[in-house]
Protein backbone atom coordinates (compact mmCIF):
# COMPACT_ATOMS: atom_id res chain seq x y z
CA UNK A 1 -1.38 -13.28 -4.20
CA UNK A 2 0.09 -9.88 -3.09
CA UNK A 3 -1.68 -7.72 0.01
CA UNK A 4 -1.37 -4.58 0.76
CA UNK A 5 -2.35 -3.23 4.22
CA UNK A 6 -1.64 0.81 5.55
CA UNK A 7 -2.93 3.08 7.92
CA UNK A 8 -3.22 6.13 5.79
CA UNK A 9 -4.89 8.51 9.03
CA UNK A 10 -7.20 9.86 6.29
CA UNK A 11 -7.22 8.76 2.53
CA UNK A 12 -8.60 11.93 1.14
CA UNK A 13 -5.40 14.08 0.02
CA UNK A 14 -4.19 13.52 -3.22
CA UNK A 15 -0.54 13.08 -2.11
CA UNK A 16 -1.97 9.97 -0.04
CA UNK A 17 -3.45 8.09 -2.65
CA UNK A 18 -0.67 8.72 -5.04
CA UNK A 19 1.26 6.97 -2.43
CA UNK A 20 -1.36 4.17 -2.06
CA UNK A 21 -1.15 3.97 -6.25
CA UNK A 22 2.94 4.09 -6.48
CA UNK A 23 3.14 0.72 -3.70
CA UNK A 24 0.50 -1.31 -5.63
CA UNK A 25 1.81 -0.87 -8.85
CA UNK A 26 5.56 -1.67 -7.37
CA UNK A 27 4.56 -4.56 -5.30
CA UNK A 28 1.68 -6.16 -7.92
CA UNK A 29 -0.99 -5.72 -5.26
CA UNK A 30 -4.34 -8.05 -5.81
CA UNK A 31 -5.92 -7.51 -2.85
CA UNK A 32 -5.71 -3.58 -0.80
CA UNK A 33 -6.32 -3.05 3.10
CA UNK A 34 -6.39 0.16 4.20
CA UNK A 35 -7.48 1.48 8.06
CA UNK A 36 -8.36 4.89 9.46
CA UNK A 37 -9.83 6.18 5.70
CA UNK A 38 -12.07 8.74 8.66
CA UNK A 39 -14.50 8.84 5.95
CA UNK A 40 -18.26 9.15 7.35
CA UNK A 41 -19.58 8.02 4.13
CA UNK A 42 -17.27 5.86 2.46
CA UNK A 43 -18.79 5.77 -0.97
CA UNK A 44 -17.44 9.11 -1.35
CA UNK A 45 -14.10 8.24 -0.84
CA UNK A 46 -12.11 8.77 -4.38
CA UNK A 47 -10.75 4.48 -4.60
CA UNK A 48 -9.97 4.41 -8.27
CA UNK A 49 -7.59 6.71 -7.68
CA UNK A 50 -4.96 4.55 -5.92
CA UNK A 51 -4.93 2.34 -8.32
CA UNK A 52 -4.09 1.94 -12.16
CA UNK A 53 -6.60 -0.71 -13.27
CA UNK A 54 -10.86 -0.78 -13.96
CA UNK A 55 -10.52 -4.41 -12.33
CA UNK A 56 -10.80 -3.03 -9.38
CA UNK A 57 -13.84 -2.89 -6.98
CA UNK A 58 -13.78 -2.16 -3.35
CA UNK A 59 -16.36 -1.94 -0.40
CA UNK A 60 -15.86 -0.10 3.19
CA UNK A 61 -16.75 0.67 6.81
CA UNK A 62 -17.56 3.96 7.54
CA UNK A 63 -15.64 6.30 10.18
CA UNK A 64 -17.26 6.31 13.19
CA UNK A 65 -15.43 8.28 16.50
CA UNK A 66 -12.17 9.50 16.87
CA UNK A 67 -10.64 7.42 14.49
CA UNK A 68 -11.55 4.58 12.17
CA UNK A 69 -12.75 3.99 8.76
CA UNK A 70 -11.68 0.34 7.00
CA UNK A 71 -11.63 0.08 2.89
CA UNK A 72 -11.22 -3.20 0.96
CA UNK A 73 -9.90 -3.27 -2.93
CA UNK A 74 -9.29 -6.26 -4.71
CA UNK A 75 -8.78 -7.14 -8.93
CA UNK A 76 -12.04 -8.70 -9.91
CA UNK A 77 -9.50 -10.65 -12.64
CA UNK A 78 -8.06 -12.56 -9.52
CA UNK A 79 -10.23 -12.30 -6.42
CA UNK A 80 -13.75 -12.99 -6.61
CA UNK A 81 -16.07 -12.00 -3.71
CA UNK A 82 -19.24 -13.90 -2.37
CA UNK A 83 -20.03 -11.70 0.75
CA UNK A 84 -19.09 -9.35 3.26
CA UNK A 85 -19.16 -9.05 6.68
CA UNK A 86 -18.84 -5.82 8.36
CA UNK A 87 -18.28 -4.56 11.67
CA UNK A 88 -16.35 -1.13 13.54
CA UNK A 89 -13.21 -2.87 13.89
CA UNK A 90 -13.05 -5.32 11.12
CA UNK A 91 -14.28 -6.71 7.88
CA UNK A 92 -14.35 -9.66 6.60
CA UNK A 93 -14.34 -10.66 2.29
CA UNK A 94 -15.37 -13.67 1.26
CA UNK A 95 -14.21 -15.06 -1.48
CA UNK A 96 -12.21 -17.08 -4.28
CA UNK A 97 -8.71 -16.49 -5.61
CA UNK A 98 -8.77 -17.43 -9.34
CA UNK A 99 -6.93 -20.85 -10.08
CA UNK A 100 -7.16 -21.83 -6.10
CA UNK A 101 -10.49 -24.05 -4.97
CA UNK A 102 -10.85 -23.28 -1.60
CA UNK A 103 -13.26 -20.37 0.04
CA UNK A 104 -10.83 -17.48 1.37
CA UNK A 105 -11.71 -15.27 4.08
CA UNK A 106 -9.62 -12.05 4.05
CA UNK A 107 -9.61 -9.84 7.26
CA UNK A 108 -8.91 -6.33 7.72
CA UNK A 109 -8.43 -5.89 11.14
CA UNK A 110 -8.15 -2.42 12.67
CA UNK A 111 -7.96 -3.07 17.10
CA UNK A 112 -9.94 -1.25 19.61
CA UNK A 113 -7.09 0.75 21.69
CA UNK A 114 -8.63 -0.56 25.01
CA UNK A 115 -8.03 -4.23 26.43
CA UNK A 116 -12.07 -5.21 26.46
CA UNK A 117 -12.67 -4.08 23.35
CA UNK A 118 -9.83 -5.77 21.58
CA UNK A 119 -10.82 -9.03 23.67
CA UNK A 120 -14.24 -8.75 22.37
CA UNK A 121 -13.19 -8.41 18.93
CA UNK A 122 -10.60 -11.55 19.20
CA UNK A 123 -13.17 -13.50 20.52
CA UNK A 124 -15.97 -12.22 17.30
CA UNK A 125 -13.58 -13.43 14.83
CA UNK A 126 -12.00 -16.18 16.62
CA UNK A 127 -16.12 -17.37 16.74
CA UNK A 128 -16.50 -16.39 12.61
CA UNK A 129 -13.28 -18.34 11.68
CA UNK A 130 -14.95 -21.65 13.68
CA UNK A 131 -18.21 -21.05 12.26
CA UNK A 132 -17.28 -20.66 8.42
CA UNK A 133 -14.49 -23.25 7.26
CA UNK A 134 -11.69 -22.34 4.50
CA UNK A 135 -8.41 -20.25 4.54
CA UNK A 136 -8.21 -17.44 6.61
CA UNK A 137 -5.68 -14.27 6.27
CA UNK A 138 -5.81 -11.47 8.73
CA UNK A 139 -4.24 -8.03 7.94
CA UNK A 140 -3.86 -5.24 9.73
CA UNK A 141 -3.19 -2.91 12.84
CA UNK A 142 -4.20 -5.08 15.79
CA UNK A 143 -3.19 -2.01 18.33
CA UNK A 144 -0.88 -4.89 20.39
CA UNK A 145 2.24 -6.74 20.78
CA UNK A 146 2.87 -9.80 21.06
CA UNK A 147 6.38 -9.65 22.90
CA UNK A 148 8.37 -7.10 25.34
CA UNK A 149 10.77 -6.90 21.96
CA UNK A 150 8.19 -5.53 20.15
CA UNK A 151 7.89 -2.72 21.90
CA UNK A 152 11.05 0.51 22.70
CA UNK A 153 10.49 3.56 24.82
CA UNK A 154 7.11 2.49 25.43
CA UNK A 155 5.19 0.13 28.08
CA UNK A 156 4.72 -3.26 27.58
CA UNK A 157 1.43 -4.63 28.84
CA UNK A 158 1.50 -8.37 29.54
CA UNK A 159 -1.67 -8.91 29.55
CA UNK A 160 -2.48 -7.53 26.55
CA UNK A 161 0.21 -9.96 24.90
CA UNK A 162 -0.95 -12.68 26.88
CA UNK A 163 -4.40 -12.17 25.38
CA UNK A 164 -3.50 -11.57 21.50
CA UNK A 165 -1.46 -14.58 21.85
CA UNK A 166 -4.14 -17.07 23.37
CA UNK A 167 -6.32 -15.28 20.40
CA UNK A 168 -3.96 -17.03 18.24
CA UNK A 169 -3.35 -20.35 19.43
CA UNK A 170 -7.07 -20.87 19.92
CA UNK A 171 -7.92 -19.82 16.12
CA UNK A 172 -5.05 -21.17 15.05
CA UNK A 173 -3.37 -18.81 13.46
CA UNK A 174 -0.05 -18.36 12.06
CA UNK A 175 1.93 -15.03 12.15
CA UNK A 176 3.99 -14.40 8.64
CA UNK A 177 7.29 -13.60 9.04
CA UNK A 178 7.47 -9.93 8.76
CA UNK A 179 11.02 -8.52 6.78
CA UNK A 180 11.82 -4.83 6.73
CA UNK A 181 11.80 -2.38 9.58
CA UNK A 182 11.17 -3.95 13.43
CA UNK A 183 8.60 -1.61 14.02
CA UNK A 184 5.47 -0.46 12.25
CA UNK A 185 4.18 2.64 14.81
CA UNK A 186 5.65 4.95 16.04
CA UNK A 187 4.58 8.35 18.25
CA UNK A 188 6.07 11.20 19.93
CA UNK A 189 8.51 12.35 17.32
CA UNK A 190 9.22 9.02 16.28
CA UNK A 191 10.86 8.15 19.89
CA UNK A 192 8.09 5.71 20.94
CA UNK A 193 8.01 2.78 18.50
CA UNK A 194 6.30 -0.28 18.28
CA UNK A 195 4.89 -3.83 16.50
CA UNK A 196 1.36 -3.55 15.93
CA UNK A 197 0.53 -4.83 12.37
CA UNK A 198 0.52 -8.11 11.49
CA UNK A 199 -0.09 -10.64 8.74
CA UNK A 200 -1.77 -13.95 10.14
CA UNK A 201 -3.20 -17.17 8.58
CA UNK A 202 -4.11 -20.77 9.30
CA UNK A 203 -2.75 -21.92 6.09
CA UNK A 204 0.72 -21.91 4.53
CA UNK A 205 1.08 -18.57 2.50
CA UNK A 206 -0.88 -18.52 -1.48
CA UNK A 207 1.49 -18.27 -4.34
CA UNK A 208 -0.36 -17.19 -7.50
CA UNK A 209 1.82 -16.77 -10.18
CA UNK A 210 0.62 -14.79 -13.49
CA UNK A 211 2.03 -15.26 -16.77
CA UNK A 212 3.31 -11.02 -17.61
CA UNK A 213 2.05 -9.81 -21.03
CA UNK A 214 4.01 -7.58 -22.92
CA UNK A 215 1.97 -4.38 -25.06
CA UNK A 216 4.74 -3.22 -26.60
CA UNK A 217 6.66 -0.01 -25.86
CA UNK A 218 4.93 2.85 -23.56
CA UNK A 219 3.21 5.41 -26.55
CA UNK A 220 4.87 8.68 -26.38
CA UNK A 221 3.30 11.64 -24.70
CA UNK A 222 3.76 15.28 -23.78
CA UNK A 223 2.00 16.50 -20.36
CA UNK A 224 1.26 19.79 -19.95
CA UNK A 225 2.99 19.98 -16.79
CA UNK A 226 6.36 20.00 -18.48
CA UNK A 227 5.99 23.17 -20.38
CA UNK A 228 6.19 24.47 -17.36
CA UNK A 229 10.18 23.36 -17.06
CA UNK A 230 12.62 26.04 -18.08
CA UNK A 231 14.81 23.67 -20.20
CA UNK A 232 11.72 22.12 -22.59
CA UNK A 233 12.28 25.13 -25.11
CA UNK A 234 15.93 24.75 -25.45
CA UNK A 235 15.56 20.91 -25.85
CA UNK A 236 13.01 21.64 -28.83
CA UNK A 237 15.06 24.85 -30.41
CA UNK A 238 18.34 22.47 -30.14
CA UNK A 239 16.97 20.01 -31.52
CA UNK A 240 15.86 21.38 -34.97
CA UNK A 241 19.02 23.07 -34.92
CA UNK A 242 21.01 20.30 -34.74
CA UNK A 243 19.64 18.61 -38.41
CA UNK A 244 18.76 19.90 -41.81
CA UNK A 245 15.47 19.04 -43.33
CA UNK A 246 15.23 18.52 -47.09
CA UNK A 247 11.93 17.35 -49.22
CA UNK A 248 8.46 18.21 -49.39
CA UNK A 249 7.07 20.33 -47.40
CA UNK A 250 5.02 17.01 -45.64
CA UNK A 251 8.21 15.30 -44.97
CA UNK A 252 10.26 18.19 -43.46
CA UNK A 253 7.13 18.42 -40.67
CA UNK A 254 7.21 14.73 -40.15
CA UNK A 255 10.98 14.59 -39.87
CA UNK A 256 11.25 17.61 -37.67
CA UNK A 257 8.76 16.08 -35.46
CA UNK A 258 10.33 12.53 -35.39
CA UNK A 259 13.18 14.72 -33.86
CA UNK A 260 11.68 16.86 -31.77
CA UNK A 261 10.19 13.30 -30.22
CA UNK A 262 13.15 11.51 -29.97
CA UNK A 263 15.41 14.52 -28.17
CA UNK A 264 11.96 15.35 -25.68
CA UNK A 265 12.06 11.46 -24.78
CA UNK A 266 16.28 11.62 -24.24
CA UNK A 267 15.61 14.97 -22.12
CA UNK A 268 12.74 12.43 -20.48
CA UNK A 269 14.75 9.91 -19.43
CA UNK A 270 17.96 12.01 -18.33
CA UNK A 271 15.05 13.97 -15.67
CA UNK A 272 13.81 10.22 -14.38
CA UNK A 273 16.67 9.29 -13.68
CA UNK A 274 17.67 12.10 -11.71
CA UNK A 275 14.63 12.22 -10.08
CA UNK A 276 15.35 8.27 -9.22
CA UNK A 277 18.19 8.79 -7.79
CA UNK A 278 17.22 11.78 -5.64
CA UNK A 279 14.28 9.69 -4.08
CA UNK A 280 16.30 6.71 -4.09
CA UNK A 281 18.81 8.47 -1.63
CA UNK A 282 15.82 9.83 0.13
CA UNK A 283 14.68 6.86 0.75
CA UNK A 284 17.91 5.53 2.27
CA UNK A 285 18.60 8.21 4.59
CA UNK A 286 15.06 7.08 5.76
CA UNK A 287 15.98 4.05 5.85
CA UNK A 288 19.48 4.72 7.89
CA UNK A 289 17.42 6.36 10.78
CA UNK A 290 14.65 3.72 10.85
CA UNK A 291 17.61 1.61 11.82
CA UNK A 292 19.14 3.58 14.08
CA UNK A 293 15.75 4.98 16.19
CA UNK A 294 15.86 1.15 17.30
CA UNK A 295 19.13 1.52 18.79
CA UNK A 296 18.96 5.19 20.31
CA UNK A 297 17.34 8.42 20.61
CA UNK A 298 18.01 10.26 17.07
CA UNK A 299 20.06 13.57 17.73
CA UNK A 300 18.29 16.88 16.96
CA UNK A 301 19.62 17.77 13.62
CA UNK A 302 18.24 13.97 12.44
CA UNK A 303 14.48 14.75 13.54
């Protein structure tokens, strides 16, 4: 079973969601986490749109303060919920993964960013985990490290690890292995960076594996938006050019159109894939100075 969890700092522009929608379609996400939506009144917050299914149903926390905000979303078709349990910094779902016996509890965990508060909180769900048996996963942004490594440029409080890790061995809880990037915050133009999120559970990770059904080819569509492309016309004028038409008057439409299709869906594909690899090289420049803001200060024509 897939997670997602992200700190969107506010999940009401467009471009934010789209980004939301784009990682659970890539990674096959079942079961969404999302902190700081800094919604008041979360049922107003726009869910279906970060996602590309009606299986989906979701339930929240509402922003309260500075910061905050939680939102679960998980496919009905694979997770079904029993209960909730709610709370400023957390909230718990309750419920069963389809094919799998056992109760699941599945936290999103957003951390207080003062020592008390985050003690208070470990000790709330270290107290719910003991008092309600089954498998427990915790997600999220627990605002704390859990070694001086996790940490660069910025202070390391001991006894804030100290605490998060005595959280863990009491509730017995397991930190996943985490691949990627080292760091999942950083502040100050990127120059501060640290550890925070985490993926934690008592059991060994949940493997569901889903048999993929095939529907056949995509149907073919023109969006409005691309009549707004220069090059569309000359596509279309080229490509009834290009052929001569003969029969009834029926046939000649339907054949002109079968062309028309076929050279729009070649122009299609020739504009993903430069599009593809435009991102894709975006996306490993990105990558390149992720990887080197661990080892040093990035020069001024990098920022």
């Amino acid at each position: 079973m897939n997670f997602l969890s992200l700190n969107v700092r506010g999940i009401g522009q467009e471009a934010k969601a789209r980004r939301v929608s784009n990682l659970m379609f890539v990674h096959k996400i079942y079961f969404l986490c999302i902190k700081e939506t800094q919604f008041t009144d979360g049922s107003k917050i726009r869910a279906r749109s970060s996602w590309r299914s009606d299986s989906f149903e979701w339930d929240f926390v509402n922003f309260n303060g500075r910061s905050g905000g939680l939102l679960c979303a998980w496919d009905m078709e694979v997770f079904m919920v029993v209960s909730t349990i709610k709370s400023k910094f957390y909230m718990v779902v309750k419920g069963k993964i389809k094919g799998y016996d056992q109760i699941v509890f599945i936290v999103n965990v957003y951390g207080p960013r003062n020592l008390p508060d985050r003690k208070m909180v470990w000790l709330e769900l270290q107290q719910l985990k003991e008092n309600n048996p089954g498998v427990w996963v915790l997600i999220g942004d627990f605002n704390a490290v859990r070694f001086m490594e996790d940490k660069c440029n910025s202070d390391f409080d001991p006894a804030c690890a100290t605490a998060l890790n005595g959280f863990l061995t009491k509730a017995y809880l397991h930190q996943f292995t985490m691949k990627g990037q080292r760091y999942t915050y950083c502040k100050d133009k990127d120059r501060k960076l640290s550890k925070i999120d985490r993926y934690l559970s008592d059991h060994s990770p949940l493997v569901l594996i889903s048999h993929p059904f095939d529907y056949g080819p995509c149907p073919f569509r023109v969006f409005n938006s691309w009549l707004e492309v220069p090059n569309l016309e000359a596509v279309v004028v080229g490509a009834l050019s290009s052929m001569q038409f003969v029969g009834s008057p029926d046939v000649i439409l339907s054949s002109k159109l079968k062309c028309i299709k076929e050279e729009i869906k070649k122009w299609v594909n020739i504009r993903k894939s430069k599009a593809t690899e435009k991102y894709d090289k975006a996306c490993s420049d990105l990558h390149d100075l992720d990887l080197a803001m661990e080892e040093r200060d990035l020069e001024e024509e990098e920022e």
